[in-house]
Protein backbone atom coordinates (compact mmCIF):
# COMPACT_ATOMS: atom_id res chain seq x y z
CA UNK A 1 15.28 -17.05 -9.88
CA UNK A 2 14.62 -16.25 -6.43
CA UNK A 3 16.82 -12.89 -5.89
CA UNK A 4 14.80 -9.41 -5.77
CA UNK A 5 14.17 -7.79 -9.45
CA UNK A 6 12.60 -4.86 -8.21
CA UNK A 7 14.48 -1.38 -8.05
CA UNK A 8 13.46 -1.01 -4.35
CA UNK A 9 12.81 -4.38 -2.27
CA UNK A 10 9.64 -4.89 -1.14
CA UNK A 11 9.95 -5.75 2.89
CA UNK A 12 7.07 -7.57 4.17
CA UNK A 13 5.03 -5.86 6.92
CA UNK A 14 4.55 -7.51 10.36
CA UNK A 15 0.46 -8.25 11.59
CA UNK A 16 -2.31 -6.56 10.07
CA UNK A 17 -1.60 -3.09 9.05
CA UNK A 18 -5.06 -1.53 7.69
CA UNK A 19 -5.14 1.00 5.06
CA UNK A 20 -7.70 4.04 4.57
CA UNK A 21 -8.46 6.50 2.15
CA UNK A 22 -8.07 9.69 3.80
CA UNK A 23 -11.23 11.13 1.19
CA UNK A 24 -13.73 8.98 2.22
CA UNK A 25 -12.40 8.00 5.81
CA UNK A 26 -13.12 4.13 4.67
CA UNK A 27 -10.92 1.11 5.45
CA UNK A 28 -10.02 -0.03 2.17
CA UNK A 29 -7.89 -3.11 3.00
CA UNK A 30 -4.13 -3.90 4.58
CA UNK A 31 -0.67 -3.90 3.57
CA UNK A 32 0.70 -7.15 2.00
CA UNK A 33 4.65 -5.42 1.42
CA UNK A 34 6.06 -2.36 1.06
CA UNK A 35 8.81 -0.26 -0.64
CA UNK A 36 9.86 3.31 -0.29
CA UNK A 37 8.55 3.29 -3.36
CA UNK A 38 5.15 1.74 -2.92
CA UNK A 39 3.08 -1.13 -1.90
CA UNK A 40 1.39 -4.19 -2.51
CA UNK A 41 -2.52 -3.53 -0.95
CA UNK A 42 -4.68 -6.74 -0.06
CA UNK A 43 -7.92 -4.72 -0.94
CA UNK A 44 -11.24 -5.45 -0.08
CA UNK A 45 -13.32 -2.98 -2.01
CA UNK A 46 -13.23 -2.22 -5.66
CA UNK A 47 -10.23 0.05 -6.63
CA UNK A 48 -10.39 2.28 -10.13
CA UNK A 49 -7.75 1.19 -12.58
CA UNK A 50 -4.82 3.17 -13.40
CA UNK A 51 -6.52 5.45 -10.58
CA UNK A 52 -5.30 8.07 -7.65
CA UNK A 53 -5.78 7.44 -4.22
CA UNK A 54 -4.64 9.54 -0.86
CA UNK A 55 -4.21 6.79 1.43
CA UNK A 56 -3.03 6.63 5.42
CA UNK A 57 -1.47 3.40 7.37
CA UNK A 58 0.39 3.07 10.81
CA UNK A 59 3.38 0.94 10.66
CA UNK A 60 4.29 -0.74 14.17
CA UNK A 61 6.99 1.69 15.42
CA UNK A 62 6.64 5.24 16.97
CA UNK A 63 6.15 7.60 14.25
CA UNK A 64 2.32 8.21 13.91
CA UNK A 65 0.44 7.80 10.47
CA UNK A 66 1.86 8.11 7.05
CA UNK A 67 -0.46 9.63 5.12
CA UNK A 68 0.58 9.61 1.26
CA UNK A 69 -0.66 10.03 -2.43
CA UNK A 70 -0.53 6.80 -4.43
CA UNK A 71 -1.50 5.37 -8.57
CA UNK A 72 -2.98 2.35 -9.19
CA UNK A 73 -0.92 0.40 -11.61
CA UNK A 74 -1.87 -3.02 -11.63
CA UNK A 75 -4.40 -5.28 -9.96
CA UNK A 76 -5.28 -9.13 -9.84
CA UNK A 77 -7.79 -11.52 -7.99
CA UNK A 78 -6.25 -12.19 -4.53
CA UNK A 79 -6.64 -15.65 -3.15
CA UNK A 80 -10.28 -14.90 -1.14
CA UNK A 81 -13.60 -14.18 -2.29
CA UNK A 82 -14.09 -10.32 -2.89
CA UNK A 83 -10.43 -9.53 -2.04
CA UNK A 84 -7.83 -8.27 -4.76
CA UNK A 85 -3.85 -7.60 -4.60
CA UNK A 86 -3.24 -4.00 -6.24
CA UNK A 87 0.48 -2.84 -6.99
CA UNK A 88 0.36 1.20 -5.73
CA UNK A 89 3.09 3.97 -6.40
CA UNK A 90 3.63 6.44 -3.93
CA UNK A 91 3.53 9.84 -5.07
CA UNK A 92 4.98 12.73 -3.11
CA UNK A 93 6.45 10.18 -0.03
CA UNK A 94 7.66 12.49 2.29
CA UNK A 95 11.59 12.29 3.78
CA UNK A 96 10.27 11.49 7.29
CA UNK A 97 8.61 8.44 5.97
CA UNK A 98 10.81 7.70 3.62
CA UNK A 99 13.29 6.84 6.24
CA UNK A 100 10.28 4.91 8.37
């Protein structure tokens, strides 16, 4: 109990880091933790199940935006009215932000 399961360790992400999806321009919700290989989303709005999504977020350092495909692959009530916690893959993560 306690130690990391996962294949890639989530790291938790520092202040409010908002996500958007790049095909609507809307602010969907922020990051709760993230992987290289994907992330935990605190969302706000309704997300499809089992769904695709091209979303953009600036982590606190120098490099810009990372803009990057990512599937739906789980989702469960998050802990305020409205708001849910949604487990995303990346797909097609480039090296650059990879590294990030």
């Amino acid at each position: 109990m306690g130690s990391e399961a996962r294949r890639m360790p989530r790291r938790p992400v520092s202040g409010i880091v908002d996500v958007v999806d790049t095909l609507t321009g809307e602010r969907i919700g922020h990051l709760g933790n993230l992987s290289v290989g994907g992330m935990l989303l605190i969302a706000g709005v309704p997300m499809g199940d089992d769904a695709l999504y091209q979303l953009r977020f600036a982590l606190p350092d120098e490099g810009g935006p990372i803009e990057v495909g990512a599937h739906v692959l789980w989702q469960d009530t998050g802990g305020a009215p409205g708001q849910a916690w949604v487990g995303l893959r990346f797909i097609g993560l480039s090296a650059e932000a990879t590294r990030r």
